[in-house]
Protein backbone atom coordinates (compact mmCIF):
# COMPACT_ATOMS: atom_id res chain seq x y z
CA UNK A 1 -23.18 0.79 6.39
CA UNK A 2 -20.81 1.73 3.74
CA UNK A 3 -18.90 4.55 3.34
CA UNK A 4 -21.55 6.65 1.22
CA UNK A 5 -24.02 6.05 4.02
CA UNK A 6 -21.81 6.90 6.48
CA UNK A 7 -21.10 10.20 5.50
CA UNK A 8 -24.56 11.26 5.03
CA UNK A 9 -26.48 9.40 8.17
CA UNK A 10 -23.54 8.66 10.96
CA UNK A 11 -23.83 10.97 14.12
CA UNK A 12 -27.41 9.96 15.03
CA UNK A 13 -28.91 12.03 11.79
CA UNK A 14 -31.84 12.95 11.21
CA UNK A 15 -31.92 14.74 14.12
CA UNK A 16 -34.19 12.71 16.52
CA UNK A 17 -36.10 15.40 18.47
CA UNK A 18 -38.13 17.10 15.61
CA UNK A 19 -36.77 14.96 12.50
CA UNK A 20 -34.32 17.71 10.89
CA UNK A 21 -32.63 15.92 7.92
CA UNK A 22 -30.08 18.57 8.41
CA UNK A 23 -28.79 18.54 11.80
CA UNK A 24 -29.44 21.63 14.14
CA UNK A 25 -26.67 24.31 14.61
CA UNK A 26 -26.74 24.66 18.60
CA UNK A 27 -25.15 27.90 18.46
CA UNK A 28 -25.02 28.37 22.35
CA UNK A 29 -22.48 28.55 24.68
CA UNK A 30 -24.63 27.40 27.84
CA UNK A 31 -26.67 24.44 28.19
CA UNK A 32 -28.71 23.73 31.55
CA UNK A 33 -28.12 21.63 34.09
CA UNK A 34 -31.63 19.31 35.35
CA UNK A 35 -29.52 18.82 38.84
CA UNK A 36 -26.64 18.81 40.55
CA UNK A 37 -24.06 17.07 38.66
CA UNK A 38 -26.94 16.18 36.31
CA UNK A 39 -26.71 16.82 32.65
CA UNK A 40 -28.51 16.73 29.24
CA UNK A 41 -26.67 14.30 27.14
CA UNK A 42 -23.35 15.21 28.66
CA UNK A 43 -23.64 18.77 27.51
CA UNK A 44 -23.03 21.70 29.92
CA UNK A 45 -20.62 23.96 28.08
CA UNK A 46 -19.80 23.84 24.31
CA UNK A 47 -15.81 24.36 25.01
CA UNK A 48 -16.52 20.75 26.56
CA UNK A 49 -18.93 19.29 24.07
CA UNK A 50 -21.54 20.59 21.88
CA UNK A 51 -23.89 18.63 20.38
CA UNK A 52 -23.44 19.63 16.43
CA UNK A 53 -19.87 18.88 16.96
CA UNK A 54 -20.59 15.50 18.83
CA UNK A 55 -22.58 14.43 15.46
CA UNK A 56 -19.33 16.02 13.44
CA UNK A 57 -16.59 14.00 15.73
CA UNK A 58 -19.19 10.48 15.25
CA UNK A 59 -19.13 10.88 11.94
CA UNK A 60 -15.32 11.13 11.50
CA UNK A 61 -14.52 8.24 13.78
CA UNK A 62 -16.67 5.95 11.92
CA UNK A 63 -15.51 7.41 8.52
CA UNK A 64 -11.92 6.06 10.13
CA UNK A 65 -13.09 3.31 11.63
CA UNK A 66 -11.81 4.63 15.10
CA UNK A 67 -12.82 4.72 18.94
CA UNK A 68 -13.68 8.56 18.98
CA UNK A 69 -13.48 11.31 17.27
CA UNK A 70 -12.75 15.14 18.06
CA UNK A 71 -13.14 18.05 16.09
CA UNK A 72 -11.42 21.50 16.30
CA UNK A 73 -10.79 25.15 15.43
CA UNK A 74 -8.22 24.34 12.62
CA UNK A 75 -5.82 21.49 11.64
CA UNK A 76 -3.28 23.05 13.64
CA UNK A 77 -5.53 23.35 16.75
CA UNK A 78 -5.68 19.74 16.39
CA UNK A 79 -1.81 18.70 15.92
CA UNK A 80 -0.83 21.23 18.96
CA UNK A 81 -3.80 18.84 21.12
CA UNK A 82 -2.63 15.56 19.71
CA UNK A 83 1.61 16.98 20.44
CA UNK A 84 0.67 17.95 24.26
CA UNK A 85 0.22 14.32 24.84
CA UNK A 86 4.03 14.19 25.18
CA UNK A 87 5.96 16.00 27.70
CA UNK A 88 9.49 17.48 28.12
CA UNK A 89 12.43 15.41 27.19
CA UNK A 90 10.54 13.46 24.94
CA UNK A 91 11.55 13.15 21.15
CA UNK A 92 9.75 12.44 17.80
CA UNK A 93 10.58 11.13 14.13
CA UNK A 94 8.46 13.18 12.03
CA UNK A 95 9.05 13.43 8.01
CA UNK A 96 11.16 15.32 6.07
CA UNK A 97 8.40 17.39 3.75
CA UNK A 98 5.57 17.61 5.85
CA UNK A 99 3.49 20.83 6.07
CA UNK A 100 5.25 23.58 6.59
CA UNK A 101 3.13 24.84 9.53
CA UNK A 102 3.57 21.64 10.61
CA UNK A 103 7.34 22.03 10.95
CA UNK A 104 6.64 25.14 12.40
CA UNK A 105 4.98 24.03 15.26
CA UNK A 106 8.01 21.15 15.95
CA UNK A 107 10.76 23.03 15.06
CA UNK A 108 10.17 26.96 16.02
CA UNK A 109 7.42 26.40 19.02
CA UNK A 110 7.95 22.64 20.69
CA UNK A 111 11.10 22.71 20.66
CA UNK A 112 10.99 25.57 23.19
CA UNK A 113 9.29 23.02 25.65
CA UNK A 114 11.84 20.60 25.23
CA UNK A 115 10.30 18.34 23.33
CA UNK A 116 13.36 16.88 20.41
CA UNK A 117 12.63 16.08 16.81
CA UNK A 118 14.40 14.52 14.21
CA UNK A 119 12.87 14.76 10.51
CA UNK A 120 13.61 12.32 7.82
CA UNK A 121 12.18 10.45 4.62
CA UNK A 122 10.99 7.60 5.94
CA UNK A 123 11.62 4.63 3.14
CA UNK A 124 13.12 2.49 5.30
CA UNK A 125 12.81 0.39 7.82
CA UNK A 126 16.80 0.27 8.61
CA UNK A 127 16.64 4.55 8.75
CA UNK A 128 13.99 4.55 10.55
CA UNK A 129 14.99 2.43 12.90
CA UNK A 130 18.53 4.06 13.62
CA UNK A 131 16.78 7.41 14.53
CA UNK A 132 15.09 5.75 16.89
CA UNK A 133 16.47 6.82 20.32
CA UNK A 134 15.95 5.61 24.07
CA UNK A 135 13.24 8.72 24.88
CA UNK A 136 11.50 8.14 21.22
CA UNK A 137 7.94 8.71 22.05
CA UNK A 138 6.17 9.07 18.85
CA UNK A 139 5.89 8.65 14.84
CA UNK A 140 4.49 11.30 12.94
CA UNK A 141 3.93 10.92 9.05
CA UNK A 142 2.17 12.14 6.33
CA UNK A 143 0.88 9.89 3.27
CA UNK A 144 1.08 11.44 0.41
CA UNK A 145 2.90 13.93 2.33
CA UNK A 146 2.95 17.86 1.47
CA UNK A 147 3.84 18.65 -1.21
CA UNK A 148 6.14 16.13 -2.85
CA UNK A 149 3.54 13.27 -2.24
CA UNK A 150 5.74 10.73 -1.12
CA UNK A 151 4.03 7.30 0.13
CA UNK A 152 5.03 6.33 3.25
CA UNK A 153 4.64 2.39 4.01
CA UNK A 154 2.56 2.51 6.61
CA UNK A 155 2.77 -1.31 7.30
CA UNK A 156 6.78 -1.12 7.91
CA UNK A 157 6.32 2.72 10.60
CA UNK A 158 3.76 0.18 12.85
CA UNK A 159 6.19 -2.47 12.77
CA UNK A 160 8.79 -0.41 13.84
CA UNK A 161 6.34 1.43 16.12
CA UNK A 162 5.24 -1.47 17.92
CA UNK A 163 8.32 -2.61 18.19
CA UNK A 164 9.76 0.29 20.17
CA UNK A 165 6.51 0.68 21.97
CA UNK A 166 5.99 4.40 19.87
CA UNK A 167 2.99 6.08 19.72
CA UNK A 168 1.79 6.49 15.79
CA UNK A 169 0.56 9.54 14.27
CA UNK A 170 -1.02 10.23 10.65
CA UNK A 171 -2.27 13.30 9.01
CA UNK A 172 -4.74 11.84 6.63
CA UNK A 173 -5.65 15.39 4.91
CA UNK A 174 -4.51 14.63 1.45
CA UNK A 175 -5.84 10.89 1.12
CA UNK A 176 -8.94 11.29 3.10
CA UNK A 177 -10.69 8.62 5.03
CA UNK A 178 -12.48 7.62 1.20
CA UNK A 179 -9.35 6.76 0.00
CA UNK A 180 -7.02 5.51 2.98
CA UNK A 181 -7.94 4.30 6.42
CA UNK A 182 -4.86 4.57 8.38
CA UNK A 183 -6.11 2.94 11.60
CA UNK A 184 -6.70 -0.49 9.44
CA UNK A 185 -3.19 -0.51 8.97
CA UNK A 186 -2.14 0.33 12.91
CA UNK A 187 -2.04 3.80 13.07
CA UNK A 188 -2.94 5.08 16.67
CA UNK A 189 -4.09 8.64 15.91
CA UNK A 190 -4.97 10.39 12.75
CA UNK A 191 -5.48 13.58 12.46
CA UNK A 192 -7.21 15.74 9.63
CA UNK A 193 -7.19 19.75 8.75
CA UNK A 194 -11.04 19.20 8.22
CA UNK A 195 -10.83 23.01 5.96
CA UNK A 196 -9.45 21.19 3.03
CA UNK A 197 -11.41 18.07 1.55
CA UNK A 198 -13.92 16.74 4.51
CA UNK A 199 -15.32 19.87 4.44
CA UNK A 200 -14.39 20.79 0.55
CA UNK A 201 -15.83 24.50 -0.01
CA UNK A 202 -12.92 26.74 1.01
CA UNK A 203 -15.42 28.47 3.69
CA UNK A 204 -14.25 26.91 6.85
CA UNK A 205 -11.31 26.65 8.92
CA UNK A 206 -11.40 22.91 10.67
CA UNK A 207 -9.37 20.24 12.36
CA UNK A 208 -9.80 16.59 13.56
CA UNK A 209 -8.34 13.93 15.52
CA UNK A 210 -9.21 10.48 15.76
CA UNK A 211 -8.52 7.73 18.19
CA UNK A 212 -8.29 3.77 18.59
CA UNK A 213 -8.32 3.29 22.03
CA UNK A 214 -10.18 4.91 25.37
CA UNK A 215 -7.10 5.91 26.87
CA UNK A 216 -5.84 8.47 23.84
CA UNK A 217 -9.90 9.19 23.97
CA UNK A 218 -9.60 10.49 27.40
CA UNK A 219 -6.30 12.48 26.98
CA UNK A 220 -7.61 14.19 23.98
CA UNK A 221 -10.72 15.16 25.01
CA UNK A 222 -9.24 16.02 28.44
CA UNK A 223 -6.94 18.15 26.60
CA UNK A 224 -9.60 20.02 23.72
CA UNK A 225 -11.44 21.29 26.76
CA UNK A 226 -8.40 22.07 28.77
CA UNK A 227 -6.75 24.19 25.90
CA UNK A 228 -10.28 25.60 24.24
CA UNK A 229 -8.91 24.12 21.53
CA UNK A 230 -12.97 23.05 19.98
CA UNK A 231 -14.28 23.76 16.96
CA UNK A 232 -17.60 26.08 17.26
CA UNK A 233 -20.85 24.89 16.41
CA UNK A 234 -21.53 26.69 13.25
CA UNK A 235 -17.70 25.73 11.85
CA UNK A 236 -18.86 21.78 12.77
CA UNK A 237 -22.11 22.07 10.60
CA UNK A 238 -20.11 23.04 7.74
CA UNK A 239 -17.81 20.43 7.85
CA UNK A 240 -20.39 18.17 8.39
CA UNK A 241 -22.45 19.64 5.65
CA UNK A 242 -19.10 19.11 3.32
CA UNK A 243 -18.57 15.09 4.43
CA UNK A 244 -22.41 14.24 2.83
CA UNK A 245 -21.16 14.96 -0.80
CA UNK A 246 -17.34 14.20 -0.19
CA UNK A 247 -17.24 10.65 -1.77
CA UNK A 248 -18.69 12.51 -4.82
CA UNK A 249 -16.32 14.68 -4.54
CA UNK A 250 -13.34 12.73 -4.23
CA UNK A 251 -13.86 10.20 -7.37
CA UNK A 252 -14.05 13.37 -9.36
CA UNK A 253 -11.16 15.23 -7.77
CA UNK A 254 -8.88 12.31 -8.96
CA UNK A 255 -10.15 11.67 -12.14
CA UNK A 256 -8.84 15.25 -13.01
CA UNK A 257 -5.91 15.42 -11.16
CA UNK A 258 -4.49 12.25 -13.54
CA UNK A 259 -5.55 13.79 -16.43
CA UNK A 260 -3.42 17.14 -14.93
CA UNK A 261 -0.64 14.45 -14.44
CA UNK A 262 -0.66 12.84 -17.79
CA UNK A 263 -0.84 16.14 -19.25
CA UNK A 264 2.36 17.64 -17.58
CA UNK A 265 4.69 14.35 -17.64
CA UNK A 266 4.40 15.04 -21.50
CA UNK A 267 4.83 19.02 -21.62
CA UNK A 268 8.44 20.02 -22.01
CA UNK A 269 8.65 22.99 -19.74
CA UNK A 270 8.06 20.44 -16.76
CA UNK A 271 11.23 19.19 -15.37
CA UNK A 272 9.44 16.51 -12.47
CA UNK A 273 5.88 15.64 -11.90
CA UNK A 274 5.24 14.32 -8.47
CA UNK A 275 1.84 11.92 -8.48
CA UNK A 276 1.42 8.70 -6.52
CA UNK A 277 -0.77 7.98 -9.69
CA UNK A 278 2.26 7.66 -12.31
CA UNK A 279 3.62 4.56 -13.01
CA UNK A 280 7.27 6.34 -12.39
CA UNK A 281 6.51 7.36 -8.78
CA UNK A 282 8.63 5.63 -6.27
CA UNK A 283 5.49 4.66 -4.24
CA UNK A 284 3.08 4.00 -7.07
CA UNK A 285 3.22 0.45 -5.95
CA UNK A 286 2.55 1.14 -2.19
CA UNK A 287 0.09 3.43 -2.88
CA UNK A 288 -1.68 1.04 -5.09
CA UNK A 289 -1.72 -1.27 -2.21
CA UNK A 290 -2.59 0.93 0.51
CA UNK A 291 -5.04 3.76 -0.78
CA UNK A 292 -8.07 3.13 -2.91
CA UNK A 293 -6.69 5.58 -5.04
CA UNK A 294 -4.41 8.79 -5.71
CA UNK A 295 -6.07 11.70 -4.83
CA UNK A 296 -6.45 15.28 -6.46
CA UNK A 297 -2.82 16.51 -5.45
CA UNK A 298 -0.73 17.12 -8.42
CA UNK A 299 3.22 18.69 -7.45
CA UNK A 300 5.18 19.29 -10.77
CA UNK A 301 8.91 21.79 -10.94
CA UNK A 302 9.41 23.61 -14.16
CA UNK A 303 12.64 23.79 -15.81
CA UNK A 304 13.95 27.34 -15.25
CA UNK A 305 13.18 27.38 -11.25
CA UNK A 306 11.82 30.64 -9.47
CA UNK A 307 11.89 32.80 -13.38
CA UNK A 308 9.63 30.18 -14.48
CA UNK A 309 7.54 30.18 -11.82
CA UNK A 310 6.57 33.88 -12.03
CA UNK A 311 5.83 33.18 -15.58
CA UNK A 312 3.56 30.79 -14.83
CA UNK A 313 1.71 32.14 -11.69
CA UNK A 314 0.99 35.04 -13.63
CA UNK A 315 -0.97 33.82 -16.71
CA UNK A 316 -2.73 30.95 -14.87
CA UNK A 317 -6.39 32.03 -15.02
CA UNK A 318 -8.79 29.04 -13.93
CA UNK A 319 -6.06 28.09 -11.29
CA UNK A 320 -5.86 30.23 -8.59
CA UNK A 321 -2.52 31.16 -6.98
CA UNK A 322 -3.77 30.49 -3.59
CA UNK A 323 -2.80 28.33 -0.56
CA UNK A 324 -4.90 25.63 0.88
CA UNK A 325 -6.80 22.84 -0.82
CA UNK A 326 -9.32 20.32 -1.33
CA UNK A 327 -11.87 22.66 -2.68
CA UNK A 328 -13.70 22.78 -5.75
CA UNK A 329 -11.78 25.32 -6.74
CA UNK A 330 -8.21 25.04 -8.99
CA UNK A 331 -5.53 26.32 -6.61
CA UNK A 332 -1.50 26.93 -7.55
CA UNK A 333 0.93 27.30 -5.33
CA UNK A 334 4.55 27.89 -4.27
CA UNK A 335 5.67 25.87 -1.54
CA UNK A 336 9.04 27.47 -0.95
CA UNK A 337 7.34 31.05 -0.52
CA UNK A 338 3.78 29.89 1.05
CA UNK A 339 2.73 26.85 2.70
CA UNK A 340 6.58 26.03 3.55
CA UNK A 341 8.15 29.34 3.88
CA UNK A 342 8.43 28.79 7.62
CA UNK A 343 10.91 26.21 6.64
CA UNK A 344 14.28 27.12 6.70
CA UNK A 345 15.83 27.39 2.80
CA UNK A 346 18.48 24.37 3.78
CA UNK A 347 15.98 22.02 5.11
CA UNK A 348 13.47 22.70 1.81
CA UNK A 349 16.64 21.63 -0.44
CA UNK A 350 17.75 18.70 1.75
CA UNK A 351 13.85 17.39 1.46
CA UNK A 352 14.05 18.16 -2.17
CA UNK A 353 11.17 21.55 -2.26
CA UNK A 354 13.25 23.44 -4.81
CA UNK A 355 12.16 27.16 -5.80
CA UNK A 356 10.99 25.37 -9.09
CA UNK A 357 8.15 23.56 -7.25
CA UNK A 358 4.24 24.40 -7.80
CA UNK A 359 1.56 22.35 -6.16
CA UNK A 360 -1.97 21.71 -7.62
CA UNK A 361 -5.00 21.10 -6.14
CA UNK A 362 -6.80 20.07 -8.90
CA UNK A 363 -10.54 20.70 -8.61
CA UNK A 364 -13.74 19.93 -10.01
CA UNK A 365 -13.86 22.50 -13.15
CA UNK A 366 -13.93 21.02 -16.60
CA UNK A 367 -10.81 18.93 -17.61
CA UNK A 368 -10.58 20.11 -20.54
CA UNK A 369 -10.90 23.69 -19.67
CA UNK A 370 -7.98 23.28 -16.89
CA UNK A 371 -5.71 21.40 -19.30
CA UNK A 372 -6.26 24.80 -21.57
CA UNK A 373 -5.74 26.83 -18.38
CA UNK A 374 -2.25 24.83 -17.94
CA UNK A 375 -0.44 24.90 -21.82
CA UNK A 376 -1.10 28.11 -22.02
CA UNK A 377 0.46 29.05 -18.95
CA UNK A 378 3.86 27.06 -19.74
CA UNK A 379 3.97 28.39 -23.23
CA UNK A 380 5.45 31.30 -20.83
């Protein structure tokens, strides 16, 4: 089946038992037991397995074209899971401008169990290679990555990877599986915050991991029930209700977001626009040869810096100065004093988030109506 498909049928829908198109919430804690040691489908207790999220966590894995899939209670849920696969001592290469909660969890809670990091752009194979040290355990990266959008070669991390014997680790959120399949390329484990664009309504808080071999299938899921870490039924049915339309969704999300683009390369108040989309973008070319396209993330800085920005936050009226993304919904924000605040002020500089930065998710309102939205906000 083909993508489209998948997203609407994967997961063993319709439901089989009394043909619901739309499968059944099983909002229930408790399921029983027909013996000793004797099960319904594998289902006893839903912090184990539930069967709305088992059709959520099928559909995901074959969205990624991975072993398993696993869904939980937010993205972060599902990066603290994925990061208790390592133990003390060991250390990770993670990028320079990933998520700022992201960062958080390394830097300000990890850390604490002595696990090491080391954060860097990763555009090279010779860089990436010299952080490598002898207790390197894992690669994490982020393609486009939040919120500059830089393209990582995902080709040249495996390589290295492999070569060291690392374990690899992508958060997909940004391109989606519709756009970029990460395990085609090597990845090990990808992971998703499932609240922004798999689930696409800005009503759920989600997370997802997904696997490539039994082994990481068995730690994970060994590890979701050990930490309670699960998403609940009802959170799993809106996801999954979100993934049926998100190919849909997607096409139009980027066909906006280049018209944002085009429109702010040309506007003089805009110092930098950041889009893998734009010809000038460092990894326009990678990204052309990796991704199936360029998303609905748009990150521009205004001349002026922070001034500017409080001009502009406060006359944008179709964008909404919000965090999150990947909704239909037109959302500004300021990474220095929201998604990244948690990021100390010299490590936002050295990874190039300046107080002049605004991301965009770019949603699914009339073009035109956003480009209005935009000018007149910068005539600030």
């Amino acid at each position: 089946m083909r993508f489209e498909t998948i997203a609407i049928h994967a997961g063993g829908r319709p439901e089989k038992t009394y043909g619901a198109v739309s499968y059944p919430i099983y909002q229930t804690s408790t399921f029983v037991f027909d013996d000793l040691g004797k099960t319904r489908g594998g289902f006893d207790y839903t912090r184990t397995a539930n069967p709305t999220r088992k059709v959520l966590e099928d559909t995901i894995a074959q969205l990624e074209g991975g072993k398993a899939g696993f869904a939980f209670a937010t993205g972060m849920a599902a990066e603290t899971t994925v990061i208790h696969l390592l133990k003390a001592g060991d250390h990770i290469i993670s990028g320079d401008d990933v998520y700022g909660g992201t960062y958080r969890l390394f830097q300000k809670v990890m850390s604490d169990f002595g696990l090491e990091f080391t954060f860097l752009r990763m555009d090279s194979r010779k860089k990436l290679e010299a952080a490598v040290r002898p207790n390197t355990r894992m690669l994490w990266l982020e393609s486009p990555s939040n919120p500059l959008l830089n393209i990582t070669d995902i080709e040249m991390v495996v390589a290295v990877a492999r070569q060291h014997k690392l374990l690899t680790v992508m958060d997909n959120t940004f391109a989606t599986p519709y756009l970029l399949r990460p395990i085609e390329y090597g990845v090990d484990l990808v992971v998703h915050s499932t609240t922004k664009y798999l689930n696409g309504h800005c009503d759920v808080l989600g997370g997802a991991v997904v696997t490539t071999t039994d082994d990481l299938s068995e730690r994970v899921q060994f590890r979701l029930n050990a930490m309670g870490t699960g998403a609940s039924p009802f959170d799993c049915w809106l996801v999954l209700r979100g993934i049926e339309t998100l190919p849909v969704r997607m096409r139009e999300h980027q066909v906006n977001a280049a018209a944002v683009a085009d429109f702010l390369v040309k506007h003089p108040a805009v110092k930098k626009v950041f889009y893998p989309g734009l010809k000038s973008h460092p990894g326009h070319e990678i990204a052309k040869r990796q991704m199936k396209g360029f998303g609905g993330m748009v990150t521009f800085e205004l001349n002026g810096g922070l001034e500017a920005v409080k001009g502009f936050v406060r006359k944008i009226k179709i964008f909404s100065l919000a965090e999150s993304l990947g909704g239909p919904f037109s959302l500004a924000e300021h990474p220095a004093t929201m998604s990244h605040a948690s990021m100390p002020a010299e490590h936002r500089e050295k990874a190039g988030i300046t107080d002049g930065l605004i991301r965009l998710s770019v949603g699914l309102e009339n073009i035109d109506d956003l480009i209005d939205d935009l000018r007149q906000a910068l005539e600030t």
